[in-house]
PDB file of N, CA and C in Angstrom:
ATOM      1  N   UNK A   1    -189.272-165.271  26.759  1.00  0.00           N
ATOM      2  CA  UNK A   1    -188.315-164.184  26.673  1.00  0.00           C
ATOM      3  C   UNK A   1    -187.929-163.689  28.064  1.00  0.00           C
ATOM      4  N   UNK A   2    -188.521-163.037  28.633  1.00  0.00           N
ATOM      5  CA  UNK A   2    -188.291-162.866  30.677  1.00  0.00           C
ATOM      6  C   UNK A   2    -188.068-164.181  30.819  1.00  0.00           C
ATOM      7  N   UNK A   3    -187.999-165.356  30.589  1.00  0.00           N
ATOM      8  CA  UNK A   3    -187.277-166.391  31.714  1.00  0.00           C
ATOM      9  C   UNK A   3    -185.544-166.402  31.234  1.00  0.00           C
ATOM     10  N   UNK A   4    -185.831-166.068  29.642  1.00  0.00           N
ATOM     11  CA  UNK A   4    -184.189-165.607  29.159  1.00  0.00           C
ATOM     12  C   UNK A   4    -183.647-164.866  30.070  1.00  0.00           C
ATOM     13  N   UNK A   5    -184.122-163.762  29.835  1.00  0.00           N
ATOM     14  CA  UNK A   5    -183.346-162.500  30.720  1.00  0.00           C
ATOM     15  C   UNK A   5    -183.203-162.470  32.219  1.00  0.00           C
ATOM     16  N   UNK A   6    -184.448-163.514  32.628  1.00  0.00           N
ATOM     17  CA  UNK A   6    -184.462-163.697  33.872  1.00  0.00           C
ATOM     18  C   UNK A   6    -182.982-164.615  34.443  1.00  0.00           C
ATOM     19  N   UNK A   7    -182.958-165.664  33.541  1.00  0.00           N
ATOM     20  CA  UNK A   7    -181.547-166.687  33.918  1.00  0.00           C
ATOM     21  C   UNK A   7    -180.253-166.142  33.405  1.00  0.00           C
ATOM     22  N   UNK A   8    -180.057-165.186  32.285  1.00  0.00           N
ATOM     23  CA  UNK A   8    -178.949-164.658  32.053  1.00  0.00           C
ATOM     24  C   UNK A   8    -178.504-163.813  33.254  1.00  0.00           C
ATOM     25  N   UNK A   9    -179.548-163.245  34.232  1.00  0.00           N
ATOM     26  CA  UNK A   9    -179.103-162.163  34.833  1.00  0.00           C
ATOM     27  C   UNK A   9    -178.685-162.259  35.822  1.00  0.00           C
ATOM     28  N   UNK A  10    -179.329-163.633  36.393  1.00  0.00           N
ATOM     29  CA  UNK A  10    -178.821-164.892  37.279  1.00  0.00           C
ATOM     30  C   UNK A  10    -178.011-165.671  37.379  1.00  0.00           C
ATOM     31  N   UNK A  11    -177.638-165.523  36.182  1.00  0.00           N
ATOM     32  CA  UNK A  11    -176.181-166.161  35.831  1.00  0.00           C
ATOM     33  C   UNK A  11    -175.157-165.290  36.173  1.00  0.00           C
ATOM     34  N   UNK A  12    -175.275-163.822  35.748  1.00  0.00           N
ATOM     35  CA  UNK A  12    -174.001-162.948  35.815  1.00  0.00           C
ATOM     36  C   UNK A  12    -174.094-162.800  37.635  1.00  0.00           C
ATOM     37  N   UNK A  13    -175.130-162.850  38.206  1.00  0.00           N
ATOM     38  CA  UNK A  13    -175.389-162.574  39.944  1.00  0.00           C
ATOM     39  C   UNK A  13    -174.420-163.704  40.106  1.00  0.00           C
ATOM     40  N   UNK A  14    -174.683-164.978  40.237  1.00  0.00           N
ATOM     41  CA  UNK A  14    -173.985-165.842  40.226  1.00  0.00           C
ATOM     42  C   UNK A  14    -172.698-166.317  39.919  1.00  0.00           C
ATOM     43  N   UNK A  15    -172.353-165.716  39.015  1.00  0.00           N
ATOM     44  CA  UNK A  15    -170.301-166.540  38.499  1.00  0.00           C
ATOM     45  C   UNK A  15    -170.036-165.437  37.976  1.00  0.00           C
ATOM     46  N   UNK A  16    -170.411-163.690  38.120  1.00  0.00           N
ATOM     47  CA  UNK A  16    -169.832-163.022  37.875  1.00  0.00           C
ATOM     48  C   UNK A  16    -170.158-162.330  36.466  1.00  0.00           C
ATOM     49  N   UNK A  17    -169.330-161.349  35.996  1.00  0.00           N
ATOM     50  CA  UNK A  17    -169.069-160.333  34.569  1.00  0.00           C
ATOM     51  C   UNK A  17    -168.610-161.823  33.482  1.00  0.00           C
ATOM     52  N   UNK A  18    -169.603-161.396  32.654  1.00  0.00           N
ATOM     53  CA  UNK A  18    -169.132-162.096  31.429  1.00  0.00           C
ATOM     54  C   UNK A  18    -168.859-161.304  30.239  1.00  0.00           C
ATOM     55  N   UNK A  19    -169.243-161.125  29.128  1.00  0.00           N
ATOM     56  CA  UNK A  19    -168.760-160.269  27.950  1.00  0.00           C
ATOM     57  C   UNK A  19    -169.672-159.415  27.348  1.00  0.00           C
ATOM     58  N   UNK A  20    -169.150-158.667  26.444  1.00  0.00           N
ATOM     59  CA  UNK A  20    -170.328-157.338  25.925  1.00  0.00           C
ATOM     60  C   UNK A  20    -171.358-158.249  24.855  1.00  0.00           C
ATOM     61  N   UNK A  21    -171.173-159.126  24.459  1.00  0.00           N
ATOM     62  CA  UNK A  21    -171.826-160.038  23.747  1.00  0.00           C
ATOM     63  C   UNK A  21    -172.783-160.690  24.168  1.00  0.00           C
ATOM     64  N   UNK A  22    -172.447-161.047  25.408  1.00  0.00           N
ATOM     65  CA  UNK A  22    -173.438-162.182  26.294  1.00  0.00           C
ATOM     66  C   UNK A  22    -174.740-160.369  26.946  1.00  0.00           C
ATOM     67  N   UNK A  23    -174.027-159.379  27.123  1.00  0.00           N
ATOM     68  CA  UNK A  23    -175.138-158.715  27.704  1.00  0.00           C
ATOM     69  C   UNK A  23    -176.145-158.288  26.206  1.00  0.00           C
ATOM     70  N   UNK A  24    -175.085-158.202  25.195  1.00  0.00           N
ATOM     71  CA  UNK A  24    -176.054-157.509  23.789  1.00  0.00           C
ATOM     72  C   UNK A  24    -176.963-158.471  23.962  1.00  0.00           C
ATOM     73  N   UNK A  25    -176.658-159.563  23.800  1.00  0.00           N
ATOM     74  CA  UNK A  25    -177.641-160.316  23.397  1.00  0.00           C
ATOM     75  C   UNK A  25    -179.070-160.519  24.540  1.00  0.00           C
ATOM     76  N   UNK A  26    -178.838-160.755  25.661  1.00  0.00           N
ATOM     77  CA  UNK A  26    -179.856-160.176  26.645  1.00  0.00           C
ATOM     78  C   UNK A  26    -180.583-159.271  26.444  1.00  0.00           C
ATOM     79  N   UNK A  27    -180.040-157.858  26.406  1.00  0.00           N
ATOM     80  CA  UNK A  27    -181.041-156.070  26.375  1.00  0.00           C
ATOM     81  C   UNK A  27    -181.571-156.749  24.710  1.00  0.00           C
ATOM     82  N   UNK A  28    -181.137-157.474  23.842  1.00  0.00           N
ATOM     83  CA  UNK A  28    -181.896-157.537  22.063  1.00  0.00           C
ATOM     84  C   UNK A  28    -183.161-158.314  23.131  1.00  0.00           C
ATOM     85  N   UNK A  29    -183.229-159.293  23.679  1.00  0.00           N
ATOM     86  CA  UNK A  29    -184.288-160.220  23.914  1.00  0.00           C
ATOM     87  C   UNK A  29    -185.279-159.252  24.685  1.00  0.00           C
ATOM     88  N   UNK A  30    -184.159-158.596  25.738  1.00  0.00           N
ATOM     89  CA  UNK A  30    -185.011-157.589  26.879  1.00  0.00           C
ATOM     90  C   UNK A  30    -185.758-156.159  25.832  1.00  0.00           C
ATOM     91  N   UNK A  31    -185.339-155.760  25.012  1.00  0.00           N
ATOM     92  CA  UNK A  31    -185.772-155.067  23.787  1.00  0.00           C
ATOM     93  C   UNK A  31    -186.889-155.611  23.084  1.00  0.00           C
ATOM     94  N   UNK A  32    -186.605-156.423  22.616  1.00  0.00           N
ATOM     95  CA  UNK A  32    -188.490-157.597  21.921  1.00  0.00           C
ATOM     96  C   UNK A  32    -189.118-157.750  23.075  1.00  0.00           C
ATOM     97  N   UNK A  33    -188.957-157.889  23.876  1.00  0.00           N
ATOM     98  CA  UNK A  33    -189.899-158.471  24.606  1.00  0.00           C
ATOM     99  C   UNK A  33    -190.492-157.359  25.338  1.00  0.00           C
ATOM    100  N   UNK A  34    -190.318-155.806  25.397  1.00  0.00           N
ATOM    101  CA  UNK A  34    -190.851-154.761  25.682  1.00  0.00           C
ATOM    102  C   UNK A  34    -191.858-154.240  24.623  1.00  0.00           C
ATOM    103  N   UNK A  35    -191.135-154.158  22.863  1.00  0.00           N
ATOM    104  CA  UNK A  35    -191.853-153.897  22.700  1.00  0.00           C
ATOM    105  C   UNK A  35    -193.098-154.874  22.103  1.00  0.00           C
ATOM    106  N   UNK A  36    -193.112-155.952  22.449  1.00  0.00           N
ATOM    107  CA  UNK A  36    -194.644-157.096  22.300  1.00  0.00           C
ATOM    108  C   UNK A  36    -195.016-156.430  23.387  1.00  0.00           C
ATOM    109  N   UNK A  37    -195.022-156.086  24.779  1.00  0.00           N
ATOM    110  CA  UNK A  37    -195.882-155.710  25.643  1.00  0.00           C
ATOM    111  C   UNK A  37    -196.143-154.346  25.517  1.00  0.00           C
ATOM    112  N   UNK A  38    -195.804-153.526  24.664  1.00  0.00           N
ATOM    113  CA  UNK A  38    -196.620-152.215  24.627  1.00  0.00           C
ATOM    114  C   UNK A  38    -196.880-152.488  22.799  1.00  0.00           C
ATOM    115  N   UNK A  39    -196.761-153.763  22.368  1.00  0.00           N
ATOM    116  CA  UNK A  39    -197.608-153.303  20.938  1.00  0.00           C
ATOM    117  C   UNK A  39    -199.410-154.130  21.447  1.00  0.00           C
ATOM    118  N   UNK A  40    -198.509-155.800  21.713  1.00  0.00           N
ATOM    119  CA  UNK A  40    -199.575-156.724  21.280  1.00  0.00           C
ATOM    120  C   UNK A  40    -200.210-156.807  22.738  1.00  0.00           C
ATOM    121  N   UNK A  41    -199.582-156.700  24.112  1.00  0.00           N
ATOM    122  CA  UNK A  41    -199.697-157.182  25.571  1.00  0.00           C
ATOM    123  C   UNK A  41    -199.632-156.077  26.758  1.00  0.00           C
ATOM    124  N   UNK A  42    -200.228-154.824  26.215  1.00  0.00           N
ATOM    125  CA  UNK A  42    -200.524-154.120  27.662  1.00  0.00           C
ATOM    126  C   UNK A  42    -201.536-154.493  29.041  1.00  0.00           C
ATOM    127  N   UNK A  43    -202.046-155.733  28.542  1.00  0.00           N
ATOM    128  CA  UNK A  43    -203.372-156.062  29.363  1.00  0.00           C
ATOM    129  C   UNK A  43    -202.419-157.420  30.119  1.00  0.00           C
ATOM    130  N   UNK A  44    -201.551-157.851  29.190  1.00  0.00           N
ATOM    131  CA  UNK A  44    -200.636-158.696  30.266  1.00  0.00           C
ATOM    132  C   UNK A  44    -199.553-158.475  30.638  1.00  0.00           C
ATOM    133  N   UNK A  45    -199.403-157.226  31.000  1.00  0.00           N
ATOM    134  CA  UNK A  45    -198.455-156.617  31.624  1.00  0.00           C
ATOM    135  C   UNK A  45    -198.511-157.041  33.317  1.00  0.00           C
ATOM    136  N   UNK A  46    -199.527-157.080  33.870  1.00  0.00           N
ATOM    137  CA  UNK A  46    -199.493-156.771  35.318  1.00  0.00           C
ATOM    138  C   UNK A  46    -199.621-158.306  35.729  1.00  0.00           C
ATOM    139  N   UNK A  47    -199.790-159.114  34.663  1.00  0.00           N
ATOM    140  CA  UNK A  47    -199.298-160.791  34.851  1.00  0.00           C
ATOM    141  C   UNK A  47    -197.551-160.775  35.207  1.00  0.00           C
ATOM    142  N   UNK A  48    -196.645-160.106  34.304  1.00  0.00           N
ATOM    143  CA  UNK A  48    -195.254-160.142  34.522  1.00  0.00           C
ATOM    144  C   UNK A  48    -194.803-159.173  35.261  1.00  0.00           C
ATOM    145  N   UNK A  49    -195.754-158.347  35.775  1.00  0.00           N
ATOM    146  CA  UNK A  49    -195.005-157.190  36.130  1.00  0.00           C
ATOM    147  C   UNK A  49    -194.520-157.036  37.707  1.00  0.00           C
ATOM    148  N   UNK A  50    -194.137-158.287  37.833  1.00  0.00           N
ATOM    149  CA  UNK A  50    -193.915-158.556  39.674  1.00  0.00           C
ATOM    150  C   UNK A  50    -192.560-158.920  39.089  1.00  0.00           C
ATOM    151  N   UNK A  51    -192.248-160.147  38.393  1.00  0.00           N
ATOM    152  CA  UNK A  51    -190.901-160.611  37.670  1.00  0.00           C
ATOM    153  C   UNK A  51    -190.413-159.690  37.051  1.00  0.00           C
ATOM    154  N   UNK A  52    -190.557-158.619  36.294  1.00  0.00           N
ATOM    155  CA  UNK A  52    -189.961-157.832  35.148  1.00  0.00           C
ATOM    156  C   UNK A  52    -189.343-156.545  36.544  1.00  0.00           C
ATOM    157  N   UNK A  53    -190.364-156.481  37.557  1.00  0.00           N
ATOM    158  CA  UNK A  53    -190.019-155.091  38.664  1.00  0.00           C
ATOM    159  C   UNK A  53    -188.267-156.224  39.110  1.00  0.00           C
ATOM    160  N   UNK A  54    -188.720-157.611  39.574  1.00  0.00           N
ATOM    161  CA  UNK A  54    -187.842-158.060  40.486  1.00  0.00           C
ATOM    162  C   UNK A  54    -185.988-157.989  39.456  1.00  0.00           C
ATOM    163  N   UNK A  55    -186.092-157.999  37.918  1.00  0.00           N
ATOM    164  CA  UNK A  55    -185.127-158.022  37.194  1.00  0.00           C
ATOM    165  C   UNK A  55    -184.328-156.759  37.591  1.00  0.00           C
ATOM    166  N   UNK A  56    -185.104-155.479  37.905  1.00  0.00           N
ATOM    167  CA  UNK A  56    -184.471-154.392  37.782  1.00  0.00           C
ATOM    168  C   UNK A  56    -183.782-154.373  39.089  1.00  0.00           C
ATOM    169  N   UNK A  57    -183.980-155.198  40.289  1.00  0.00           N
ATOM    170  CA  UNK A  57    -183.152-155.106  41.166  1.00  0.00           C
ATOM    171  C   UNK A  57    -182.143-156.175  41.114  1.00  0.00           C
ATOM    172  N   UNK A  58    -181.877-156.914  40.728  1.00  0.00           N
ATOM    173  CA  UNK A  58    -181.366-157.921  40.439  1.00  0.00           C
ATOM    174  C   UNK A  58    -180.061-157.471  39.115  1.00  0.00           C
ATOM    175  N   UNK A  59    -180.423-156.561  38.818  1.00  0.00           N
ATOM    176  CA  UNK A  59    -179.492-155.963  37.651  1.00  0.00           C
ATOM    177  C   UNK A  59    -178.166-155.306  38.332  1.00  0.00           C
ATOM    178  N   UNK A  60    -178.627-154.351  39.625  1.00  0.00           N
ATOM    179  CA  UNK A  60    -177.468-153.732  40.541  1.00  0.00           C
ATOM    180  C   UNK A  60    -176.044-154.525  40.058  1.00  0.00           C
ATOM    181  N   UNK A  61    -175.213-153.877  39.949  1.00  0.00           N
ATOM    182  CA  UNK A  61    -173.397-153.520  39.868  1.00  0.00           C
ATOM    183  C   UNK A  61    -173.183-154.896  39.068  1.00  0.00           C
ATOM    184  N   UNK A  62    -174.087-154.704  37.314  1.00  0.00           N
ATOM    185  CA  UNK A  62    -173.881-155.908  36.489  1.00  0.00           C
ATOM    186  C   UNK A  62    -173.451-154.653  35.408  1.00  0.00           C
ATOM    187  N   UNK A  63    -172.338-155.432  34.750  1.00  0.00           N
ATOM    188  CA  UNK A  63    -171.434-154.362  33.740  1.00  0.00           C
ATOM    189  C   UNK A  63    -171.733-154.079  32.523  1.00  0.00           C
ATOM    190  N   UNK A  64    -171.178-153.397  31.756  1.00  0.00           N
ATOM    191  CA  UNK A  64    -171.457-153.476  30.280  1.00  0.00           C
ATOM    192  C   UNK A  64    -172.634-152.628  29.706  1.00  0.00           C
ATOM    193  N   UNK A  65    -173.269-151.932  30.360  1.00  0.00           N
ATOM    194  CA  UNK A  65    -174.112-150.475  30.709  1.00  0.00           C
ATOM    195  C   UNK A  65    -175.557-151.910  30.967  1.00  0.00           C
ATOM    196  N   UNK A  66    -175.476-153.062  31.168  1.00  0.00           N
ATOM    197  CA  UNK A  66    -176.566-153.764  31.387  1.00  0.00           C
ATOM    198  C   UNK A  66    -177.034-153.546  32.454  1.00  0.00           C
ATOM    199  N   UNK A  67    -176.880-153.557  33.447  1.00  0.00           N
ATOM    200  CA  UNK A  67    -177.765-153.034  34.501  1.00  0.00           C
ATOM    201  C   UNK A  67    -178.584-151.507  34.280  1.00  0.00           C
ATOM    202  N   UNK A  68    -177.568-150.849  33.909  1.00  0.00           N
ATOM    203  CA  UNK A  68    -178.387-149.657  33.459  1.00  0.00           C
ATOM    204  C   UNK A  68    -179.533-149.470  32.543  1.00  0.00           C
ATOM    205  N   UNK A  69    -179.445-150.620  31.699  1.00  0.00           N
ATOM    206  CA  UNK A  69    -179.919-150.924  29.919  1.00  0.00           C
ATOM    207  C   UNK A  69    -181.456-151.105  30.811  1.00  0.00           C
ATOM    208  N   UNK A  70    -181.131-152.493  31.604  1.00  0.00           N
ATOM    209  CA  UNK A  70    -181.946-152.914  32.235  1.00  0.00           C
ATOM    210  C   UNK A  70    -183.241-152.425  33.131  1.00  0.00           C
ATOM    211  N   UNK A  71    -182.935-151.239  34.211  1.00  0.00           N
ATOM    212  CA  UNK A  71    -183.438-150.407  34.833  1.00  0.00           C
ATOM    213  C   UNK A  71    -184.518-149.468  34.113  1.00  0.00           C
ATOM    214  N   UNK A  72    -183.366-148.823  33.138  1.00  0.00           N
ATOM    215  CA  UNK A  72    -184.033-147.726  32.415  1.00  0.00           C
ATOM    216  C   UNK A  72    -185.542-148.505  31.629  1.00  0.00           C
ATOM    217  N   UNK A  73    -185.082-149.621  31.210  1.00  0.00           N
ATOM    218  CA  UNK A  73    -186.393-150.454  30.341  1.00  0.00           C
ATOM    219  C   UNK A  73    -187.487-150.139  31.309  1.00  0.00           C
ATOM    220  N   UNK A  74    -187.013-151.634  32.117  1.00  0.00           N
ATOM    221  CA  UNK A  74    -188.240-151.634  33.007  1.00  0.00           C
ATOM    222  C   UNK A  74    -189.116-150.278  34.285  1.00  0.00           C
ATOM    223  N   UNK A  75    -188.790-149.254  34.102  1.00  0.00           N
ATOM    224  CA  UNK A  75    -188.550-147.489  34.563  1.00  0.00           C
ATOM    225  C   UNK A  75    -189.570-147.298  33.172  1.00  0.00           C
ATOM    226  N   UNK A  76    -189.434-147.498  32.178  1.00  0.00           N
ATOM    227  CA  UNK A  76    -190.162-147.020  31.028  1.00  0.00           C
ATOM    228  C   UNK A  76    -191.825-147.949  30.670  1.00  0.00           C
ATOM    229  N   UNK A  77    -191.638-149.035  30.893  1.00  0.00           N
ATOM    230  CA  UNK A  77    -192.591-150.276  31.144  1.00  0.00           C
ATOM    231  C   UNK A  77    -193.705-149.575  31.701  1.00  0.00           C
ATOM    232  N   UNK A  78    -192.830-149.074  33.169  1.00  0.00           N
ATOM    233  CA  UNK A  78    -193.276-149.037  34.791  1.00  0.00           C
ATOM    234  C   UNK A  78    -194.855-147.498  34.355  1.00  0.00           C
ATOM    235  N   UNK A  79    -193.919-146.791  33.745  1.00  0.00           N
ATOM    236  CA  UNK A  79    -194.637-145.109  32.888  1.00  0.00           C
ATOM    237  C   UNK A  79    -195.239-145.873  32.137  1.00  0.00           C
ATOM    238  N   UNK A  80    -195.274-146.125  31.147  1.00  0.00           N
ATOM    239  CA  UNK A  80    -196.088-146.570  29.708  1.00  0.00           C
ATOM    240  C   UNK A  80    -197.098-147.952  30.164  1.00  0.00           C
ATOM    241  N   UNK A  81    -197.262-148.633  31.042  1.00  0.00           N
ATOM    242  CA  UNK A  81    -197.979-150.055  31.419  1.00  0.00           C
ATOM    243  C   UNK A  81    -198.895-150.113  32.560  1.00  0.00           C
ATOM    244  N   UNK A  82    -198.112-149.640  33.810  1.00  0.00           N
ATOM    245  CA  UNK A  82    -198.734-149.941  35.074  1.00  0.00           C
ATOM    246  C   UNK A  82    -200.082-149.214  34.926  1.00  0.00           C
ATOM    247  N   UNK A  83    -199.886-148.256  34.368  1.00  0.00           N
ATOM    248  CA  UNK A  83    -202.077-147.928  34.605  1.00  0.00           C
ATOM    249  C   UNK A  83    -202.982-148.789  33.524  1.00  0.00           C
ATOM    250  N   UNK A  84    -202.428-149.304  32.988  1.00  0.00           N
ATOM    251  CA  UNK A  84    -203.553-150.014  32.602  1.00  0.00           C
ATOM    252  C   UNK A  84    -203.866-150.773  32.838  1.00  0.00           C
TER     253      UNK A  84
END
């Protein structure tokens, strides 16, 4: 799921704004895959949590409230994960 979101987001860095569709579908994956790490995976959080920090910068001036979608997640992760 993060290598999804990881290459979609890399994609839009790369060739630009694509559609409100292509980001829904990203924040749905970036959405599951938050909450498996605060239901089933708080203990492997700090395995992803170098990649999941590097997404939120990598999100900067990407459209469609996705960068924002994006930030705010991993901002909430960051509160609810990092101490444990």
């Amino acid at each position: 799921m993060l290598t999804y979101v990881e290459n979609g987001t890399r994609f839009t860095r790369e060739f630009g704004d694509i559609n409100e569709a292509y980001y829904n579908s990203l924040e749905s994956v970036l959405h599951e895959m938050t909450q498996l790490l605060r239901k089933d995976g708080p203990a492997l959080y700090p395995q992803f949590r170098q990649r999941i920090q590097r997404l939120s910068t990598h999100a900067d001036h990407i459209g469609w409230g996705y960068g924002d979608y994006l930030r705010d997640q991993v901002h909430l992760l960051e509160e609810e994960l990092a101490g444990e």
